[in-house]
C-alpha atoms as a PDB file:
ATOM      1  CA  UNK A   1      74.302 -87.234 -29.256  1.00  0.00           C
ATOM      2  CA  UNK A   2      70.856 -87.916 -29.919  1.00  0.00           C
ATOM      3  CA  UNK A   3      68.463 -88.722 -27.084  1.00  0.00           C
ATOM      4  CA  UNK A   4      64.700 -88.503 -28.900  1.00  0.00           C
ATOM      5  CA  UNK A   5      63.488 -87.257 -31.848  1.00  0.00           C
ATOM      6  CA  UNK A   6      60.549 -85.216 -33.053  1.00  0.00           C
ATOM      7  CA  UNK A   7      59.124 -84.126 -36.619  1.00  0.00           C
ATOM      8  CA  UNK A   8      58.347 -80.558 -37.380  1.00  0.00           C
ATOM      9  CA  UNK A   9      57.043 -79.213 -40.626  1.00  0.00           C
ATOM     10  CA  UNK A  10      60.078 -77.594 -42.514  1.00  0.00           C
ATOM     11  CA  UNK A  11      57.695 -74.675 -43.782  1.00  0.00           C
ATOM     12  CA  UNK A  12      57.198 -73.938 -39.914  1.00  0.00           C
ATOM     13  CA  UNK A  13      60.999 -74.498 -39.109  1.00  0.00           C
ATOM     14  CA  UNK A  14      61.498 -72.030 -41.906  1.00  0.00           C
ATOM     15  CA  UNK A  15      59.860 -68.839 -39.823  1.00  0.00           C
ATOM     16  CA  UNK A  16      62.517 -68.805 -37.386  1.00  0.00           C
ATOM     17  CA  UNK A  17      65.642 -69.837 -39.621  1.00  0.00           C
ATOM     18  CA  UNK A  18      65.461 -73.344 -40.109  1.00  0.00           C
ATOM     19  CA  UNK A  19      66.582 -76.354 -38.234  1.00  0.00           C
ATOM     20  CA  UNK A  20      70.286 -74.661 -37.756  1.00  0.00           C
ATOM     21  CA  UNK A  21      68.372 -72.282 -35.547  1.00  0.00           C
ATOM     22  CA  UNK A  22      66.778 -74.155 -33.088  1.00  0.00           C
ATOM     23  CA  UNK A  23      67.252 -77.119 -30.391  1.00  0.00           C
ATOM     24  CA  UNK A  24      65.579 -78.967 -28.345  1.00  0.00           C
ATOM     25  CA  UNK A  25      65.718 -79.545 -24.746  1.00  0.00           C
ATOM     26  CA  UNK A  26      63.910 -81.188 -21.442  1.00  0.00           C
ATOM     27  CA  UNK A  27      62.948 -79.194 -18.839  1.00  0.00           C
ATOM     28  CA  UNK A  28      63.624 -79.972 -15.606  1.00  0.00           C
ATOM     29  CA  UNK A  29      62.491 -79.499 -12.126  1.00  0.00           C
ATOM     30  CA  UNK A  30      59.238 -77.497 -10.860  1.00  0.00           C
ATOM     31  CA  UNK A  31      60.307 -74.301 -11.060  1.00  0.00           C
ATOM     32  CA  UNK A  32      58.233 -73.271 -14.082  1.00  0.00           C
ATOM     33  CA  UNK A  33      54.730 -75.212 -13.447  1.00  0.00           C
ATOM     34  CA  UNK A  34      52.187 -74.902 -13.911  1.00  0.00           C
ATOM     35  CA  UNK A  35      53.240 -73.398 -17.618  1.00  0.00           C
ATOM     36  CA  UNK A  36      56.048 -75.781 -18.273  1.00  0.00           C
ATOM     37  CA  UNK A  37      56.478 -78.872 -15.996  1.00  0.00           C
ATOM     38  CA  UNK A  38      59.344 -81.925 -15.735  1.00  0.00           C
ATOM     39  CA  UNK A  39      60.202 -83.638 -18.562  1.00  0.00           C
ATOM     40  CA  UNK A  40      58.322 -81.279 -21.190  1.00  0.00           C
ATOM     41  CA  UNK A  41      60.297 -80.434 -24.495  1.00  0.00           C
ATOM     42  CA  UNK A  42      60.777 -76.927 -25.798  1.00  0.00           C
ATOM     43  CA  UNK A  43      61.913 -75.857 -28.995  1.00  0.00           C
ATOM     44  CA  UNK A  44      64.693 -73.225 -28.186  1.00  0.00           C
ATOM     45  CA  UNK A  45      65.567 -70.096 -31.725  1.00  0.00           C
ATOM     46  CA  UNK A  46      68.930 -69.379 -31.026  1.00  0.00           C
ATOM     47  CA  UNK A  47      68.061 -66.595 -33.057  1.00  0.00           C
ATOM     48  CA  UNK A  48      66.023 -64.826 -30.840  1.00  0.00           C
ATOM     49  CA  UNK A  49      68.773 -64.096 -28.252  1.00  0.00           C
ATOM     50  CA  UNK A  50      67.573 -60.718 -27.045  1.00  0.00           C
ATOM     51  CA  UNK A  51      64.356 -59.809 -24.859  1.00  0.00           C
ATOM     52  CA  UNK A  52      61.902 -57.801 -26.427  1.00  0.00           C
ATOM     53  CA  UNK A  53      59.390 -55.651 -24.559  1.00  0.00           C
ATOM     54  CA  UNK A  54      57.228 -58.133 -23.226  1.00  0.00           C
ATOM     55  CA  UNK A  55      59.872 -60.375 -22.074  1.00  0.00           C
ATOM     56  CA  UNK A  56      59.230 -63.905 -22.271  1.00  0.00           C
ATOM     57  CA  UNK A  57      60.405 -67.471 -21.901  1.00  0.00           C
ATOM     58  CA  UNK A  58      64.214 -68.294 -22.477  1.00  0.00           C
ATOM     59  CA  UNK A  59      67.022 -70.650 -22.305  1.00  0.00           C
ATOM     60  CA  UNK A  60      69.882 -69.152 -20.398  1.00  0.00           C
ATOM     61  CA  UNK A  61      73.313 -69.853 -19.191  1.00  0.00           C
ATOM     62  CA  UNK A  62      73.499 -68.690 -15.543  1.00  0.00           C
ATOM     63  CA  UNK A  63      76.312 -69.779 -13.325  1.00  0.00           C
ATOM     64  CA  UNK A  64      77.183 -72.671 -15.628  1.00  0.00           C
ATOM     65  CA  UNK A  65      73.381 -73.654 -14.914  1.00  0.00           C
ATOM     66  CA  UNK A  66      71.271 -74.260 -18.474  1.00  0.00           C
ATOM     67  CA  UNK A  67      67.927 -72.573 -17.364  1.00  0.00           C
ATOM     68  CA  UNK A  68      64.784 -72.163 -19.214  1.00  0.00           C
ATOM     69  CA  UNK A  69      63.204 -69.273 -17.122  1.00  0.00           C
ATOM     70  CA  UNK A  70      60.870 -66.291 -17.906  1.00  0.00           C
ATOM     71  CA  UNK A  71      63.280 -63.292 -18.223  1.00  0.00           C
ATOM     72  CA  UNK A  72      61.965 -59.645 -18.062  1.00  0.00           C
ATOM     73  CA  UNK A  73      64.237 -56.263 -19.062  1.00  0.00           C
ATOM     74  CA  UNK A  74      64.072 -53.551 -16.718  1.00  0.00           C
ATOM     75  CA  UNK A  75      65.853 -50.761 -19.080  1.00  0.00           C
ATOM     76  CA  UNK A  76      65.301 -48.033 -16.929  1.00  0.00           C
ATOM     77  CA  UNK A  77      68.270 -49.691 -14.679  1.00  0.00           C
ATOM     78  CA  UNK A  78      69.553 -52.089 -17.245  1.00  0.00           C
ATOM     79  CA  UNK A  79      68.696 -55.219 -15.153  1.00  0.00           C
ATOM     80  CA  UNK A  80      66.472 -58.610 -15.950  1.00  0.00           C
ATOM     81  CA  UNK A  81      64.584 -60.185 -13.349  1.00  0.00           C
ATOM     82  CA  UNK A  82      65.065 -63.805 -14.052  1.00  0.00           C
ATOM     83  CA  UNK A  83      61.195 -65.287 -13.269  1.00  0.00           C
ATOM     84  CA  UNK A  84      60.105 -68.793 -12.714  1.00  0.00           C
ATOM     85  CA  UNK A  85      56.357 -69.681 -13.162  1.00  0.00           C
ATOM     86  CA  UNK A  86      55.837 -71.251  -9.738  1.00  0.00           C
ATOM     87  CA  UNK A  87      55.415 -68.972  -7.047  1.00  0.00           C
ATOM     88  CA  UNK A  88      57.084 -70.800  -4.601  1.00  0.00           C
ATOM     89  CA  UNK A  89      60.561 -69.104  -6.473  1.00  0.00           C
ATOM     90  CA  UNK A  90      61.696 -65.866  -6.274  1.00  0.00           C
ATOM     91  CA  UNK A  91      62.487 -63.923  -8.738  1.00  0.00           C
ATOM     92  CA  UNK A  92      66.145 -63.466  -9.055  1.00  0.00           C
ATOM     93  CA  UNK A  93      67.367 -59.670 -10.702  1.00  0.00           C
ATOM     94  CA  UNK A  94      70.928 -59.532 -12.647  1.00  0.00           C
ATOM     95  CA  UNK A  95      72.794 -57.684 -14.738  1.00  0.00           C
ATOM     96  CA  UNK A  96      72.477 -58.196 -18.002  1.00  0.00           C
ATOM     97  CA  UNK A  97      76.395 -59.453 -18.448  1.00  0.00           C
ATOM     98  CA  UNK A  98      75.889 -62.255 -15.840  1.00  0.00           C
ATOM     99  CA  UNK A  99      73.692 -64.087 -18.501  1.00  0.00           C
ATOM    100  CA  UNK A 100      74.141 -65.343 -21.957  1.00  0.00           C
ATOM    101  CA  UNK A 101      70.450 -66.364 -23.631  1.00  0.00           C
ATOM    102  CA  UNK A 102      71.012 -69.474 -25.564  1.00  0.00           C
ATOM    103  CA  UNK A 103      67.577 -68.517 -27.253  1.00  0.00           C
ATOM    104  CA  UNK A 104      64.020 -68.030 -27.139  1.00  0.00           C
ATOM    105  CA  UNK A 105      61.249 -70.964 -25.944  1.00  0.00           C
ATOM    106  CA  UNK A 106      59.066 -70.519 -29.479  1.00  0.00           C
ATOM    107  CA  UNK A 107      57.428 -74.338 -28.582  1.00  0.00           C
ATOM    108  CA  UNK A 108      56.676 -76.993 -26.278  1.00  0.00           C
ATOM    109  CA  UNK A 109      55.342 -80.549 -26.002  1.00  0.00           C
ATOM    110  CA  UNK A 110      54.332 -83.031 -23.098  1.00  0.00           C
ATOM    111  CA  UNK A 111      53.584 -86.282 -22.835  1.00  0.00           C
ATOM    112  CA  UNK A 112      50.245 -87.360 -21.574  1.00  0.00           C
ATOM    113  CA  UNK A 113      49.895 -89.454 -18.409  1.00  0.00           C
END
């Protein structure tokens, strides 16, 4: 089912597998402001299903929820904190089984009010 649709360059879809790769979504709720906020679209690899170093900003299934939250691995103890942007959440720590990352957040885009 389509809701919207948006153009990307195919040489830019390309660098992270091409449009079988990725998939958009809305965000929703607060709990990412002030870097994400309601109703912004991110561009979601499915590819890129594992955290690197750094961490980062992911699409996640947690408790049949579809998240997009900043994840971070702890490998010393093999857990993730699970991070939202706004302090007024707390991070949340889990083992790494009690998530599955749908994919990495490689874009978004707002519309201006």
């Amino acid at each position: 089912e389509v809701d919207f649709r948006l153009a990307f360059r195919n040489d830019w879809l390309e660098k992270f597998g091409g449009s079988e790769q990725l998939f958009v979504m809305r965000v929703e709720g607060d709990s990412m402001e002030s870097t994400l906020m309601e109703n912004d679209m991110v561009l979601i690899n499915k590819g890129a299903n594992s955290i690197g170093p750094g961490g980062g900003i992911y699409a996640i299934n947690w408790q049949n929820m579809i998240l997009v939250k900043r994840l971070q691995l702890n490998p010393q103890v093999n857990e993730i904190a699970i991070k939202s942007d706004n302090l007024k959440y707390d991070p949340i720590v889990v083992d790494p089984k009690e998530i599955q990352i749908a994919g990495k957040v490689i874009w978004y885009g707002r519309e201006m009010r």
